[in-house]
C-alpha atoms as a PDB file:
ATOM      1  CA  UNK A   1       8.295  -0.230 -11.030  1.00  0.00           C
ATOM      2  CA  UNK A   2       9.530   0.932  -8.022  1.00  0.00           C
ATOM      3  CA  UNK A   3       8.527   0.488  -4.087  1.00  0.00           C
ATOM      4  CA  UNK A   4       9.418  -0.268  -0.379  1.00  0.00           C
ATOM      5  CA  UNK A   5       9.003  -2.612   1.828  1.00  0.00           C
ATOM      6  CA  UNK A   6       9.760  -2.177   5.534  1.00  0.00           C
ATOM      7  CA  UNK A   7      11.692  -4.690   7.763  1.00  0.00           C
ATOM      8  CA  UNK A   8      11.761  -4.701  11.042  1.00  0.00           C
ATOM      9  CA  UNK A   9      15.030  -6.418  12.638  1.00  0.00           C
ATOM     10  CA  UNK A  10      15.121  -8.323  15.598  1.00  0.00           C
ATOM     11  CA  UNK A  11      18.852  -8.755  17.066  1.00  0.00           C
ATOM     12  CA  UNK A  12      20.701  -9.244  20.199  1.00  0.00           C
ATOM     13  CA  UNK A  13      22.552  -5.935  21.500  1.00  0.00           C
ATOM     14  CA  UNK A  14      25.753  -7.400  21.829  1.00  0.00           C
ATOM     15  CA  UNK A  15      25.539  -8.488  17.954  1.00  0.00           C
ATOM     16  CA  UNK A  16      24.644  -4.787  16.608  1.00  0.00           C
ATOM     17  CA  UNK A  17      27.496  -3.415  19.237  1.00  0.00           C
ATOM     18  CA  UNK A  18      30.116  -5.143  17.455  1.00  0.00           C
ATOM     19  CA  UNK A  19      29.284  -2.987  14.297  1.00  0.00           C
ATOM     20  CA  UNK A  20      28.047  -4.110  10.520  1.00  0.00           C
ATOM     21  CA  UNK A  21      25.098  -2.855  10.886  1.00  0.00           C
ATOM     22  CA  UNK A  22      25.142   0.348   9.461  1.00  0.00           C
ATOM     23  CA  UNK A  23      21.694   0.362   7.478  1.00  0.00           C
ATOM     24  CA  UNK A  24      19.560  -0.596  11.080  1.00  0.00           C
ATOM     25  CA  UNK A  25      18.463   2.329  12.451  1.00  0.00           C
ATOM     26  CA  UNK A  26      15.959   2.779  16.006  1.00  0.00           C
ATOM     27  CA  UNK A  27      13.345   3.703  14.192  1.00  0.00           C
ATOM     28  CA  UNK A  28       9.601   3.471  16.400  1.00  0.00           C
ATOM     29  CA  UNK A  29      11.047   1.284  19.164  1.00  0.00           C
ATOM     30  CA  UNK A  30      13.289  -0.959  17.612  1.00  0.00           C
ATOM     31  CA  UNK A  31      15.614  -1.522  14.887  1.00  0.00           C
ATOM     32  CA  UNK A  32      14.476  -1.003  11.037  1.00  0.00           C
ATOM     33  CA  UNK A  33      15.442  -0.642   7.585  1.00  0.00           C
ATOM     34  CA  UNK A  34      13.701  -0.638   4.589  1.00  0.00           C
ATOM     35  CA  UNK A  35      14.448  -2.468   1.186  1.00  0.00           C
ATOM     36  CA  UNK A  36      13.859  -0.472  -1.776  1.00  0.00           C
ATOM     37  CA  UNK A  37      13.057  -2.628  -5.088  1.00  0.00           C
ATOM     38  CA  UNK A  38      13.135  -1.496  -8.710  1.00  0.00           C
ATOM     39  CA  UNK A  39      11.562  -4.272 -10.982  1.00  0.00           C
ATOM     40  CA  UNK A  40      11.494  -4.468 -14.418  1.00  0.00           C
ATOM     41  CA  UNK A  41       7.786  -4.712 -16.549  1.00  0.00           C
ATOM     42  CA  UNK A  42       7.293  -8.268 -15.990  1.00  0.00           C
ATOM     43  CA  UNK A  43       7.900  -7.989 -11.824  1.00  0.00           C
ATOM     44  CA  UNK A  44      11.056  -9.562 -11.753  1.00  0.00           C
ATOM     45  CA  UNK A  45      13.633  -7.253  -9.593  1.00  0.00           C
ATOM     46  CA  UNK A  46      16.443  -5.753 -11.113  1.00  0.00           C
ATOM     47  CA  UNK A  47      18.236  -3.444  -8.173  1.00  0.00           C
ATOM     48  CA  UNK A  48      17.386  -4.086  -4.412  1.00  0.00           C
ATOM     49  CA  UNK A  49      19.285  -1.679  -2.259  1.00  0.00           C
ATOM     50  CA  UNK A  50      18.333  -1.169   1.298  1.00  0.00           C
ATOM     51  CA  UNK A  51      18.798   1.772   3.693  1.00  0.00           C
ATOM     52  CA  UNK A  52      18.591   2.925   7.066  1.00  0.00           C
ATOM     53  CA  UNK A  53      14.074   2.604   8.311  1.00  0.00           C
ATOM     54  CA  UNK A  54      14.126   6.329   9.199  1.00  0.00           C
ATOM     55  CA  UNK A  55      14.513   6.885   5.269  1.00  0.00           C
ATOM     56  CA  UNK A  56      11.437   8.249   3.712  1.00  0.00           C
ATOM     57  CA  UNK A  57      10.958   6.092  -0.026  1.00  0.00           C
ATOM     58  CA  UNK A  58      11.678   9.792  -1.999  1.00  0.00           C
ATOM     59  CA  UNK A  59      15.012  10.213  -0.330  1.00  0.00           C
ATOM     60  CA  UNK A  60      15.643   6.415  -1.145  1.00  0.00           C
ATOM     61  CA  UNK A  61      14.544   6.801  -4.812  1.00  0.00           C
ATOM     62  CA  UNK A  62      17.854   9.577  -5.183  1.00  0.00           C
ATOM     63  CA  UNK A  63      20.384   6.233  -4.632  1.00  0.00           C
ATOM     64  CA  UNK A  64      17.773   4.500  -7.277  1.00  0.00           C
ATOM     65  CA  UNK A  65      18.269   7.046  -9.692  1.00  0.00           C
ATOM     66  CA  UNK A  66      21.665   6.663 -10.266  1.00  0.00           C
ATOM     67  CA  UNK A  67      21.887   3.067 -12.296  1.00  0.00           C
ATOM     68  CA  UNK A  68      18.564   3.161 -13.218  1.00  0.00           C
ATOM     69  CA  UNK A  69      17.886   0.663 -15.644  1.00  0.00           C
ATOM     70  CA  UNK A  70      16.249   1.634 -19.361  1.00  0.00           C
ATOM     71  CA  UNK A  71      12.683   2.143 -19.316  1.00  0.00           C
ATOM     72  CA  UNK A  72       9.980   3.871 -21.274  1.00  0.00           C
ATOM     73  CA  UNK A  73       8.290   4.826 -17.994  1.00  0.00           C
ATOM     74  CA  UNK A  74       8.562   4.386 -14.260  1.00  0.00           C
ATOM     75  CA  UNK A  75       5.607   3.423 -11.858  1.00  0.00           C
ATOM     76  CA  UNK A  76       5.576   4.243  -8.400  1.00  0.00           C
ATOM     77  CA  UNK A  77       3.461   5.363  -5.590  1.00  0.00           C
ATOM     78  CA  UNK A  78       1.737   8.465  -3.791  1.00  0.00           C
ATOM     79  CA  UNK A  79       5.462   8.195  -1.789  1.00  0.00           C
ATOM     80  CA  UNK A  80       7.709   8.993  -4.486  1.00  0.00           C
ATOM     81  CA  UNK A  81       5.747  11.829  -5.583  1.00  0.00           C
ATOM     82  CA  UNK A  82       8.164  15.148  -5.814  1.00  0.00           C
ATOM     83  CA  UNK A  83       8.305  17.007  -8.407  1.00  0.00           C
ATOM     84  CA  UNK A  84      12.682  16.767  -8.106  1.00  0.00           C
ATOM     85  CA  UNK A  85      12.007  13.024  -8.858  1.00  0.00           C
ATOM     86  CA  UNK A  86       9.568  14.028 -11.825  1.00  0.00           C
ATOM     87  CA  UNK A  87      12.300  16.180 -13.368  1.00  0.00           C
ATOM     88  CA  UNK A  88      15.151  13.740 -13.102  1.00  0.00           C
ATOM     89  CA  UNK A  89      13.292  10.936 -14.927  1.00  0.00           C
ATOM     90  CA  UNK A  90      12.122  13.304 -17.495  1.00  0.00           C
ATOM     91  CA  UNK A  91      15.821  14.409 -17.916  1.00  0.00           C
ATOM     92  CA  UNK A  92      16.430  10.757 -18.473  1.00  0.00           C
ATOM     93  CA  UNK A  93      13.777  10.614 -21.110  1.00  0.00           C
ATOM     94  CA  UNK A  94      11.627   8.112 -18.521  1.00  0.00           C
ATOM     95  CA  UNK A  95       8.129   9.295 -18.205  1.00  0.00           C
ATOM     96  CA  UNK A  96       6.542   9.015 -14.704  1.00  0.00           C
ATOM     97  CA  UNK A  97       3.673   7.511 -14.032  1.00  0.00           C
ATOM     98  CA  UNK A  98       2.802   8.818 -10.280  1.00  0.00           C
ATOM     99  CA  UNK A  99      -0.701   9.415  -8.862  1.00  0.00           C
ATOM    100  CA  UNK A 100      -0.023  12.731  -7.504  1.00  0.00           C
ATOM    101  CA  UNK A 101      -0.244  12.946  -3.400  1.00  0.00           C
ATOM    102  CA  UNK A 102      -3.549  14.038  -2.114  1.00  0.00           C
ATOM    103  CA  UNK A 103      -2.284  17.351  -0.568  1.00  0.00           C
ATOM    104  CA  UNK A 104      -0.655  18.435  -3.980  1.00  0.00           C
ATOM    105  CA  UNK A 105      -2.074  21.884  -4.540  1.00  0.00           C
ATOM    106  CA  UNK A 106      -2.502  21.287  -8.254  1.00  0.00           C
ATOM    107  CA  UNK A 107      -3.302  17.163  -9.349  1.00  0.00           C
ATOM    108  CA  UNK A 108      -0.354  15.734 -11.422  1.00  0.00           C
ATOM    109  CA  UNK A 109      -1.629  13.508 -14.721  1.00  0.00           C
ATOM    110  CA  UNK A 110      -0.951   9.848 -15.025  1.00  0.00           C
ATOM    111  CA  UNK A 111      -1.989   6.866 -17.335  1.00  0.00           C
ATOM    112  CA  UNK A 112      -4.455   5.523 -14.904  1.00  0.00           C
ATOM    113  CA  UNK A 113      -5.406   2.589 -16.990  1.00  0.00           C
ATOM    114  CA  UNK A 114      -0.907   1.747 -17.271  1.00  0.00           C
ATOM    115  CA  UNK A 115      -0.740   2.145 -13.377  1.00  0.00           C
ATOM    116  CA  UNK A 116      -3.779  -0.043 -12.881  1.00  0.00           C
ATOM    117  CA  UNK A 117      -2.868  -2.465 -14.997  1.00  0.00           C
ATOM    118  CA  UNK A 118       0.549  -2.928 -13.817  1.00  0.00           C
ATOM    119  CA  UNK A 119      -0.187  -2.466  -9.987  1.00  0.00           C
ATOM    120  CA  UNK A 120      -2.783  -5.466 -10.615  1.00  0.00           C
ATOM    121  CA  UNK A 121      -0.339  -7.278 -12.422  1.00  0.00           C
ATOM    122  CA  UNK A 122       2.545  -6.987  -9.712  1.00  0.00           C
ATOM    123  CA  UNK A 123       0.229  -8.154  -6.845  1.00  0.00           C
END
C-alpha cells in the first residue's frame, strides 16, 4: 500500500534560516512537506520517506520505486494514477491495483473487491 499524508510545519524563521531544512517548502502560506508511506499487507510501514509539500504523490512515488519492497500487487489511490507508474510496477512483475482518475479518457481495471478490502482494513 502506498499513500501521503501532508504536514504542515510550524517554525521560527531564524531556525529554518540556519539551513537543515531542505524538504520544507512555502507551499499555500506556510511551510509543508509531505510524508510518503509504503506499508506492507498487514499496515505496518516499511519505507517512510518525506519530500518537499509542493510534491504531487506521483512524482513522490518515482523515489518509492526504487527499493520497493516484494509484493504481488501495489494499492494506491486516484493520485498515483499514471500510466509511467503502471508500467514500472508491471516491469517489476507488481500488479497495480489503482482506481483509475475520473478524467482518464478510457477507465483503467482494478480488483475492486482487493482495494476495498484492504482500504477498509488500513483505516
Amino acid at each position: 500500500m502506498i499513500d501521503t499524508v501532508h504536514l504542515k510545519v510550524h517554525l521560527v524563521r531564524p531556525a529554518c534560516e540556519k539551513g537543515g531544512f531542505a524538504v520544507l517548502r512555502t507551499y499555500k502560506g506556510g511551510l509543508n512537506s509531505k510524508l510518503h508511506a509504503v506499508c506492507d499487507g498487514d499496515g505496518h510501514p516499511v519505507r517512510l520517506p518525506l519530500t518537499a509539500g509542493n510534491i504531487n504523490d506521483i512524482k513522490g512515488a518515482a523515489k518509492l520505486l526504487e527499493d520497493l519492497p516484494a509484493a504481488e500487487f501495489v494499492l494506491a489511490d486516484k493520485g498515483y494514477d499514471a500510466d509511467w507508474f503502471r508500467r514500472e510496477l508491471l516491469q517489476h512483475d507488481v500488479m497495480p491495483c489503482i482506481p483509475s482518475r475520473c478524467n482518464r479518457k478510457i477507465q483503467i481495471p482494478y480488483d475492486v473487491t482487493l482495494y476495498r478490502r484492504c482500504h477498509s482494513s488500513a483505516d
